[in-house]
PDB file of N, CA and C in Angstrom:
ATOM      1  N   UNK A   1     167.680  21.704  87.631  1.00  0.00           N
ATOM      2  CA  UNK A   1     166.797  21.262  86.559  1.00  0.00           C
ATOM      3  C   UNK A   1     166.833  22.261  85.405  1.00  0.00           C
ATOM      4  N   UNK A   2     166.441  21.578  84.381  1.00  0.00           N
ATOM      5  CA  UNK A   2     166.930  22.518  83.227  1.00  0.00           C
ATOM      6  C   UNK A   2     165.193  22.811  82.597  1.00  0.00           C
ATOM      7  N   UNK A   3     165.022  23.265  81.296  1.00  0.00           N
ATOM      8  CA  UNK A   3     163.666  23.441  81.070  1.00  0.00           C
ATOM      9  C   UNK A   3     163.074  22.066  80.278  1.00  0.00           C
ATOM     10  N   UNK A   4     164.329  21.112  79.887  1.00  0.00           N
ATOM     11  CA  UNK A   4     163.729  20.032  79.475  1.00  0.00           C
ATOM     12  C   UNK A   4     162.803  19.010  80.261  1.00  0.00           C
ATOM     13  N   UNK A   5     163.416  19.296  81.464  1.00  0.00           N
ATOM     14  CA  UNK A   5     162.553  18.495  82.706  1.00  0.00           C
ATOM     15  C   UNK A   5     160.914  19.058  82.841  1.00  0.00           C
ATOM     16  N   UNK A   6     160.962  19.672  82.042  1.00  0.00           N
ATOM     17  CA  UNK A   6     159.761  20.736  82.218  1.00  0.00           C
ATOM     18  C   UNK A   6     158.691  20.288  81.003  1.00  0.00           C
ATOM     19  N   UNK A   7     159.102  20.529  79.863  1.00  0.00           N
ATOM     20  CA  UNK A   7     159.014  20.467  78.264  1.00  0.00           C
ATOM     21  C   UNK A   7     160.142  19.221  77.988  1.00  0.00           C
ATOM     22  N   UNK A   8     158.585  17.642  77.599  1.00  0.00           N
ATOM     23  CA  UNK A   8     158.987  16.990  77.296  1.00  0.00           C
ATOM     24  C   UNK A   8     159.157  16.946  75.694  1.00  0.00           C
ATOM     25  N   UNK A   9     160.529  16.646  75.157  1.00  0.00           N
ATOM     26  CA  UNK A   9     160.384  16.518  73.645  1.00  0.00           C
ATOM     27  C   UNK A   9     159.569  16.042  73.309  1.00  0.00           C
ATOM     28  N   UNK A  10     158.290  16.843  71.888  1.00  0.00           N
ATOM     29  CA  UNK A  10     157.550  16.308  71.160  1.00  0.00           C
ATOM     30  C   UNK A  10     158.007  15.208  69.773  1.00  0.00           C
ATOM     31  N   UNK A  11     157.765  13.565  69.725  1.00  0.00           N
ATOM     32  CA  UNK A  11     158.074  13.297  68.674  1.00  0.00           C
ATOM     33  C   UNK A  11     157.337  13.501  67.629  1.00  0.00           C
ATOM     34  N   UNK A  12     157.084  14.344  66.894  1.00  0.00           N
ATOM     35  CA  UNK A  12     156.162  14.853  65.500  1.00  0.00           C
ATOM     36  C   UNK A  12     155.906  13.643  65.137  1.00  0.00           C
ATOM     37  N   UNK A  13     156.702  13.035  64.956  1.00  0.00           N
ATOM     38  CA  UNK A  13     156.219  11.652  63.859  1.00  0.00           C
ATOM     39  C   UNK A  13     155.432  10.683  64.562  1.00  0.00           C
ATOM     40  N   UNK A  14     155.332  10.260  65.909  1.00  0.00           N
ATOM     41  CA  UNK A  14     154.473   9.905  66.728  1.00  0.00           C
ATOM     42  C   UNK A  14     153.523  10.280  67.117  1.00  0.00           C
ATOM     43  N   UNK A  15     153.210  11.614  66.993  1.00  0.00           N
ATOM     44  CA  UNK A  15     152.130  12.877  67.422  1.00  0.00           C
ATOM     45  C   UNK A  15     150.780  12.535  67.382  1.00  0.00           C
ATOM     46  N   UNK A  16     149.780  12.202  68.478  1.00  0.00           N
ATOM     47  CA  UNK A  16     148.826  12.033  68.193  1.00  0.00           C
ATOM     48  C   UNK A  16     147.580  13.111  67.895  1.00  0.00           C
ATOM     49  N   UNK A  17     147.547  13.711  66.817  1.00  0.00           N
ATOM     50  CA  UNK A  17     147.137  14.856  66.079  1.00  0.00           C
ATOM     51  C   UNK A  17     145.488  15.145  66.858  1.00  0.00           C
ATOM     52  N   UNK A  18     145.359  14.406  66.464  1.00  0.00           N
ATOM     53  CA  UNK A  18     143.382  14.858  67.140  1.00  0.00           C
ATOM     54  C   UNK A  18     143.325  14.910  68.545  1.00  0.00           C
ATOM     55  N   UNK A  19     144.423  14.224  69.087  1.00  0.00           N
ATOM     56  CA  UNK A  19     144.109  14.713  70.319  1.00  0.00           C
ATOM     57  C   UNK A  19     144.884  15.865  71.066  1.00  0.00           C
ATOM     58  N   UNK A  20     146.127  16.261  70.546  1.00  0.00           N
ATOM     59  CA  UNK A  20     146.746  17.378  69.910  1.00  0.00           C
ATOM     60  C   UNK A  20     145.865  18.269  70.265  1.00  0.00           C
ATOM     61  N   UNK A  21     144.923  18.223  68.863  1.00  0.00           N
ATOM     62  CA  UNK A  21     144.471  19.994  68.741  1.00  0.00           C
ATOM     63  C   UNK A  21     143.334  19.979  69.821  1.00  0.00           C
ATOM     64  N   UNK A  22     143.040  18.613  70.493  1.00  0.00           N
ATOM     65  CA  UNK A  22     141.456  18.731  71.328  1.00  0.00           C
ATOM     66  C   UNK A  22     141.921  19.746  72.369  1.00  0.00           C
ATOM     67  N   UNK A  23     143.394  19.598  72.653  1.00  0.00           N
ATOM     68  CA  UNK A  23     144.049  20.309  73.881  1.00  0.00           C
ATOM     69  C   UNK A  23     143.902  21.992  73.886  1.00  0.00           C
ATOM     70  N   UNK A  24     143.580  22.251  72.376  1.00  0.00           N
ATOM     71  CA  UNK A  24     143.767  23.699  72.390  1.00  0.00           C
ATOM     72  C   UNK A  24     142.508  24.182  71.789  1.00  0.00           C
ATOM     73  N   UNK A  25     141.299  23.041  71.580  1.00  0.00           N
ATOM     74  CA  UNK A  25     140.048  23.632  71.205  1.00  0.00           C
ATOM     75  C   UNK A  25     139.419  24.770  72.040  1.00  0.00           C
ATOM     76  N   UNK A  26     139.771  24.827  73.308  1.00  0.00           N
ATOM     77  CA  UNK A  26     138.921  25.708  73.870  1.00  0.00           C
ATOM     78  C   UNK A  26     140.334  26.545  74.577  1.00  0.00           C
ATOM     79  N   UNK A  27     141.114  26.602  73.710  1.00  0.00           N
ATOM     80  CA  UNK A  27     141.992  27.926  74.367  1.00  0.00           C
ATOM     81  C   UNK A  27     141.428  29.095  74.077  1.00  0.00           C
ATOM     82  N   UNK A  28     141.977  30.224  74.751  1.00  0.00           N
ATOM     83  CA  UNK A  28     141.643  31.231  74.503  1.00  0.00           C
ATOM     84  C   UNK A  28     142.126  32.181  73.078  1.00  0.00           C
ATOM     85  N   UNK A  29     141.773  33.087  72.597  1.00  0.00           N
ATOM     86  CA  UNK A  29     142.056  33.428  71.629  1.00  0.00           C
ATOM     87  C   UNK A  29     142.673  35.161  71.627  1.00  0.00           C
ATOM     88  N   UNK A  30     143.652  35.701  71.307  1.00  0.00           N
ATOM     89  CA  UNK A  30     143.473  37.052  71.244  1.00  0.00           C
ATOM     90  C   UNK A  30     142.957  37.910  70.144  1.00  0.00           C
ATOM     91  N   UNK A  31     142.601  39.035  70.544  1.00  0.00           N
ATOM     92  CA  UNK A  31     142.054  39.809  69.224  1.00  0.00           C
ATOM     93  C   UNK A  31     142.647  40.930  68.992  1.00  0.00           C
ATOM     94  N   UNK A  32     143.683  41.045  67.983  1.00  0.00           N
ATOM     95  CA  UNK A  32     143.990  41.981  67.501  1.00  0.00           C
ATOM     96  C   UNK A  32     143.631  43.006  66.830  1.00  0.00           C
ATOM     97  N   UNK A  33     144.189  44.654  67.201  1.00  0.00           N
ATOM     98  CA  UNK A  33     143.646  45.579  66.504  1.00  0.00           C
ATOM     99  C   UNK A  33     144.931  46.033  66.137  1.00  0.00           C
ATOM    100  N   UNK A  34     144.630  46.236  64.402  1.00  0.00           N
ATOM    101  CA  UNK A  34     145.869  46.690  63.330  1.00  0.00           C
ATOM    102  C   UNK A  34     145.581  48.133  63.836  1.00  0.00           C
ATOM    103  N   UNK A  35     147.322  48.718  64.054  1.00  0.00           N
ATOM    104  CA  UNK A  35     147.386  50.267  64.374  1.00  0.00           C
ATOM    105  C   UNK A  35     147.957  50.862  63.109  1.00  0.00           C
ATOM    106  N   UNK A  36     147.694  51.856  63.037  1.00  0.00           N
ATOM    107  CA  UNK A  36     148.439  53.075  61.801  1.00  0.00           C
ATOM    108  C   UNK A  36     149.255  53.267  62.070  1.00  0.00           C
ATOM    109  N   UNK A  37     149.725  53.784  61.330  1.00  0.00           N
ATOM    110  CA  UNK A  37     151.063  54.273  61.025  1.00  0.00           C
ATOM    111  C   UNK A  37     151.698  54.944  60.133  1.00  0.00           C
ATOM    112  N   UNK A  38     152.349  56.122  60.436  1.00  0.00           N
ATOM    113  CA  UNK A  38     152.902  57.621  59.470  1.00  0.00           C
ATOM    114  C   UNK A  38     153.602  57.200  58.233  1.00  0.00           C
ATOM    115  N   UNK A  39     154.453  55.988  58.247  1.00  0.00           N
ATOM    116  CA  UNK A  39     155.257  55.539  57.543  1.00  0.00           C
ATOM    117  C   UNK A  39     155.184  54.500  56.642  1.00  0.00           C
ATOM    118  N   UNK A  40     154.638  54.223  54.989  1.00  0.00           N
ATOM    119  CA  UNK A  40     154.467  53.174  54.452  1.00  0.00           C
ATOM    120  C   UNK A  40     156.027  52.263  54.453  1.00  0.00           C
ATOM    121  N   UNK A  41     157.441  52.503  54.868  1.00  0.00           N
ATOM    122  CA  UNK A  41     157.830  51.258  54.538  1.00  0.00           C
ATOM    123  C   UNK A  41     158.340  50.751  56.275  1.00  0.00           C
ATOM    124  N   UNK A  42     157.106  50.588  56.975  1.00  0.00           N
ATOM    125  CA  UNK A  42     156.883  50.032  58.248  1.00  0.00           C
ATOM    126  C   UNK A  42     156.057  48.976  58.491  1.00  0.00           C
ATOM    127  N   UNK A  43     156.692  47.715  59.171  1.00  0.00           N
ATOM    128  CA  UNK A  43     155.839  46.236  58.659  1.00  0.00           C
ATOM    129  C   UNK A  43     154.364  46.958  59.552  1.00  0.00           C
ATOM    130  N   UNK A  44     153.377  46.716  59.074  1.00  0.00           N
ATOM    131  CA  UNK A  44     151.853  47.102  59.767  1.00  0.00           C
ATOM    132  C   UNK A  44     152.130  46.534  61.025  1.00  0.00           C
ATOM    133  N   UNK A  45     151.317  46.917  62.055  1.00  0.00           N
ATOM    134  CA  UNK A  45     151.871  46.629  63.820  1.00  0.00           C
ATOM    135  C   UNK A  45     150.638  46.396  64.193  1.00  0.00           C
ATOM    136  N   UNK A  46     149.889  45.533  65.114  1.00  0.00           N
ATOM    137  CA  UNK A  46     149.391  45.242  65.722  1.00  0.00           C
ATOM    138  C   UNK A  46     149.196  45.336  67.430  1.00  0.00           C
ATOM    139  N   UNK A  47     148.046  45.177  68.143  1.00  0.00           N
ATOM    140  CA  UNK A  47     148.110  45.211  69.232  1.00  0.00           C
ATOM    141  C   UNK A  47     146.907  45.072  69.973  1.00  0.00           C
ATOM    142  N   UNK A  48     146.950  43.969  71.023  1.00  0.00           N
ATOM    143  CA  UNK A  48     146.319  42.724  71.838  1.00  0.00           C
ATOM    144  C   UNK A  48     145.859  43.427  73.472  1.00  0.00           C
ATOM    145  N   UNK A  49     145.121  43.435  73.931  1.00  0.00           N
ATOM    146  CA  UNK A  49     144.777  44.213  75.461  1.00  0.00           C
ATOM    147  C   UNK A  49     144.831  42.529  76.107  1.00  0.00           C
ATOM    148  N   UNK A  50     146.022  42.855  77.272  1.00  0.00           N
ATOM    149  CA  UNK A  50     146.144  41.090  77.740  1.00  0.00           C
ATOM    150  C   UNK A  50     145.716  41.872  79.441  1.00  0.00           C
ATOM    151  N   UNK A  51     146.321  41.021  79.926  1.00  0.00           N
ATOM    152  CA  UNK A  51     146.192  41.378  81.532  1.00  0.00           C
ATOM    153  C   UNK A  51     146.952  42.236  82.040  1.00  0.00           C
ATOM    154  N   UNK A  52     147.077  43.505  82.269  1.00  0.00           N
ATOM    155  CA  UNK A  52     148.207  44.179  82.611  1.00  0.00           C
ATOM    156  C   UNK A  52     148.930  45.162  81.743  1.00  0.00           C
ATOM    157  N   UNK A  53     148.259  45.036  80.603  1.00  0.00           N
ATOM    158  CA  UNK A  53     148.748  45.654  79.517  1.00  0.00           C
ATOM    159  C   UNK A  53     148.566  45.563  78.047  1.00  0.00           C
ATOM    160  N   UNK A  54     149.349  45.504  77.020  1.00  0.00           N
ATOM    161  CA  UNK A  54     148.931  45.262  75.450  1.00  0.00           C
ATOM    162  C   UNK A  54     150.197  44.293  75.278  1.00  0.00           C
ATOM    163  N   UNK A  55     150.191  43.648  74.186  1.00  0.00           N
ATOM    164  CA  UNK A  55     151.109  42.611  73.543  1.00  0.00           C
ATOM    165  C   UNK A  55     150.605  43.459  72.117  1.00  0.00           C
ATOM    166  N   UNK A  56     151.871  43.384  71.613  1.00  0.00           N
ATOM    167  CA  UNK A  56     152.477  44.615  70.277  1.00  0.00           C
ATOM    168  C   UNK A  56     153.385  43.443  69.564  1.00  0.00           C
ATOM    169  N   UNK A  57     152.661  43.292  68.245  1.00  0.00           N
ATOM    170  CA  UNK A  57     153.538  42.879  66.913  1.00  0.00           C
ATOM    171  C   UNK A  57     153.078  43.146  65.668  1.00  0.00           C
ATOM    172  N   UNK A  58     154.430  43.084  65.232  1.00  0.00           N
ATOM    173  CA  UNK A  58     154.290  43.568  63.541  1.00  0.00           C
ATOM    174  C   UNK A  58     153.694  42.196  62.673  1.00  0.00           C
ATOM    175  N   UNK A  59     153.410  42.740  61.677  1.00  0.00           N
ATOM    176  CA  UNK A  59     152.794  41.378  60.719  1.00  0.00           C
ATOM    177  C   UNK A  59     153.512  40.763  59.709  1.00  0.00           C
ATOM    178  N   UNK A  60     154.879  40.429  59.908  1.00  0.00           N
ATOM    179  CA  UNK A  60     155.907  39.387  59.606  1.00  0.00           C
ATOM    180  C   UNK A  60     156.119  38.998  60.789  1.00  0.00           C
ATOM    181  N   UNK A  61     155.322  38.859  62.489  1.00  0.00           N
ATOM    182  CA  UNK A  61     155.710  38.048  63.654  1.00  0.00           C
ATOM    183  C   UNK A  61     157.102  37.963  64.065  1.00  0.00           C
ATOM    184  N   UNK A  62     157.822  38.885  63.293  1.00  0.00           N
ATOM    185  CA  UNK A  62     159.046  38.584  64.096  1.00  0.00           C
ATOM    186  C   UNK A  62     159.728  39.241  65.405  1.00  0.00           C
ATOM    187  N   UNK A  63     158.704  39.831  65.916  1.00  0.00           N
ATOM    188  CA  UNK A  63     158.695  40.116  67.677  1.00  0.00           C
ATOM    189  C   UNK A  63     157.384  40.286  67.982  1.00  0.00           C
ATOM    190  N   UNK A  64     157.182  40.335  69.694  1.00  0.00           N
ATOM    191  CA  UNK A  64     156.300  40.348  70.328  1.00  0.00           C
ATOM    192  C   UNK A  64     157.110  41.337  71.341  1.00  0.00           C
ATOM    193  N   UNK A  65     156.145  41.880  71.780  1.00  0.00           N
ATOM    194  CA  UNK A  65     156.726  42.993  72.905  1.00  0.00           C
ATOM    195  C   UNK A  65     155.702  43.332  73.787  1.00  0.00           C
ATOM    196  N   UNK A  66     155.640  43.362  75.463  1.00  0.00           N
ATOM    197  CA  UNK A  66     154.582  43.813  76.558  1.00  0.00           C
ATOM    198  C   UNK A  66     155.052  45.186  76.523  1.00  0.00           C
ATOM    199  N   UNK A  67     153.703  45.863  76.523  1.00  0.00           N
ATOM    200  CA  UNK A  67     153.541  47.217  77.193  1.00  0.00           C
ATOM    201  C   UNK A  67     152.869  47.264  78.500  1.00  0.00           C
ATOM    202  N   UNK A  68     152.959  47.702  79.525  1.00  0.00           N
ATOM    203  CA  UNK A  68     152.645  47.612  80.784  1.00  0.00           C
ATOM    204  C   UNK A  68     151.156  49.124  80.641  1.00  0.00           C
ATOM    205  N   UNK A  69     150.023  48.772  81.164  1.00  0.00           N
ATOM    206  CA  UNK A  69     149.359  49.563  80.952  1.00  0.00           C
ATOM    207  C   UNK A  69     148.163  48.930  81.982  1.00  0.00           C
ATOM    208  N   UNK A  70     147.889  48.812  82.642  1.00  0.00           N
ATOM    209  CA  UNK A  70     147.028  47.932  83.848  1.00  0.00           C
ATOM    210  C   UNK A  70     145.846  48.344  83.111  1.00  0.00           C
ATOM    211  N   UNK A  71     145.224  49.782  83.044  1.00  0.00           N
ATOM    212  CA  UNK A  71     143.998  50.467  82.556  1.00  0.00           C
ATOM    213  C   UNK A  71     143.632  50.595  81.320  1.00  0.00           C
ATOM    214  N   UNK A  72     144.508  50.136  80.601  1.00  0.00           N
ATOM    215  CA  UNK A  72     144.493  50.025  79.381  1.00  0.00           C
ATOM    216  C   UNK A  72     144.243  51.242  78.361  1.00  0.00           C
ATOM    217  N   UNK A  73     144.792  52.444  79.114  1.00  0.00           N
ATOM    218  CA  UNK A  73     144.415  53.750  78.825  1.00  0.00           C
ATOM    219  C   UNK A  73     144.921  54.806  77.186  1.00  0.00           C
ATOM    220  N   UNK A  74     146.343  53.198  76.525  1.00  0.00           N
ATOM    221  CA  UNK A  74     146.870  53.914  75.557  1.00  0.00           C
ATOM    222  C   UNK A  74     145.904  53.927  74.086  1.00  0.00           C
ATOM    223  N   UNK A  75     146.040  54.531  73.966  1.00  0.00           N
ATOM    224  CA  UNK A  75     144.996  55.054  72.450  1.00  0.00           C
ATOM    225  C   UNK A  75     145.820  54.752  71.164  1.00  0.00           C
ATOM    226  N   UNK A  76     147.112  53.972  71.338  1.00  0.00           N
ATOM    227  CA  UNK A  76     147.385  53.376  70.342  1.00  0.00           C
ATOM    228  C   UNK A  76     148.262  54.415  69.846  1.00  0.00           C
ATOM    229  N   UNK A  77     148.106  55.549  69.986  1.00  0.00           N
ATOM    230  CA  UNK A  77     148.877  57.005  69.273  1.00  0.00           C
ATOM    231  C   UNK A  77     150.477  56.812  69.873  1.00  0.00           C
ATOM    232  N   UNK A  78     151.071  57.168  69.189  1.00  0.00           N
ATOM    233  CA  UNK A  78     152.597  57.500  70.060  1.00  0.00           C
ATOM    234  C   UNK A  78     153.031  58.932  70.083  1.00  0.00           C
ATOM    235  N   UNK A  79     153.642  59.276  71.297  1.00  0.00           N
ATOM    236  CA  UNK A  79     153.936  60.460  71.295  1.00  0.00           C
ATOM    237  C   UNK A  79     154.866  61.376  70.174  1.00  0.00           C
ATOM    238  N   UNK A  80     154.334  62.682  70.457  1.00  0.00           N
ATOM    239  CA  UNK A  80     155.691  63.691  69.459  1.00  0.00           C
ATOM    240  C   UNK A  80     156.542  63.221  69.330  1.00  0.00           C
ATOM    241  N   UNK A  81     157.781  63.216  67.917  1.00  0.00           N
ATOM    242  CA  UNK A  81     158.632  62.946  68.102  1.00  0.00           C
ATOM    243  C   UNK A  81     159.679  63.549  68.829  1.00  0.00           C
ATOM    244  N   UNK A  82     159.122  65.350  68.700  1.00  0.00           N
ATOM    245  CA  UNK A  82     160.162  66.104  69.611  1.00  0.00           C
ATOM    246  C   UNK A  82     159.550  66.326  70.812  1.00  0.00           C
ATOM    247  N   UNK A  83     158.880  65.321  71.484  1.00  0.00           N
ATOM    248  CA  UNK A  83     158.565  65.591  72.688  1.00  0.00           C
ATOM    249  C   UNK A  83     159.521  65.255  73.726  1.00  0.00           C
ATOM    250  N   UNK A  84     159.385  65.728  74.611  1.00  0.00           N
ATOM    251  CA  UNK A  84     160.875  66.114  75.923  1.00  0.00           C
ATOM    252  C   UNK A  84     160.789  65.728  77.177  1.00  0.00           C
ATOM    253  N   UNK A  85     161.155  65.612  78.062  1.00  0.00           N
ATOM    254  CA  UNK A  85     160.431  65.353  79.480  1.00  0.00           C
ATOM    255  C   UNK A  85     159.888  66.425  80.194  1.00  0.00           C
ATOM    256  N   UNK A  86     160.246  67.828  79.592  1.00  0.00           N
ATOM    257  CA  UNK A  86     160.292  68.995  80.357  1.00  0.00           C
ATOM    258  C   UNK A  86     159.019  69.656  79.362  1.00  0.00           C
ATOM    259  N   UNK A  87     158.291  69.437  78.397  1.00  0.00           N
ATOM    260  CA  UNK A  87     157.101  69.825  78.467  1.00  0.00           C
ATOM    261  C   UNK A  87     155.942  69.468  78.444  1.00  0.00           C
TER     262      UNK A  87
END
């Protein structure tokens, strides 16, 4: 089976719109917190506390990325750049 068997094509032009969005009225929502950053020509970055970790994107959306963090313990900071494994 492939993923179409899965995900039936939507026909847009058939789309029954109101009932459409009723499907996602009570989805859940994430809340993003905009992080800093050292560098003005860096797209602004974002980042989401999900289950297990953070979901990280920039604000032209053109990636999404998991950080694994169960405790959710990162402070958003990134390490030294000359930091090493050995200190």
């Amino acid at each position: 089976m492939n993923f179409k068997d899965y995900l039936p094509a939507i026909d847009m032009e058939n789309i029954d719109w109101k009932r459409f969005y009723k499907m996602f009225k009570g989805a859940p929502k994430l809340e993003w917190q905009k992080m800093k950053s050292g560098h003005r020509k860096v797209a602004d970055m974002y980042r989401s506390p999900v289950v297990g970790g953070w979901l990280i994107t920039n604000s032209d959306n053109s990636s999404l990325v998991f950080i694994p963090d169960p405790e959710h313990c990162w402070n958003g900071a990134s390490f030294p750049v000359n930091a090493t494994d050995e200190e």
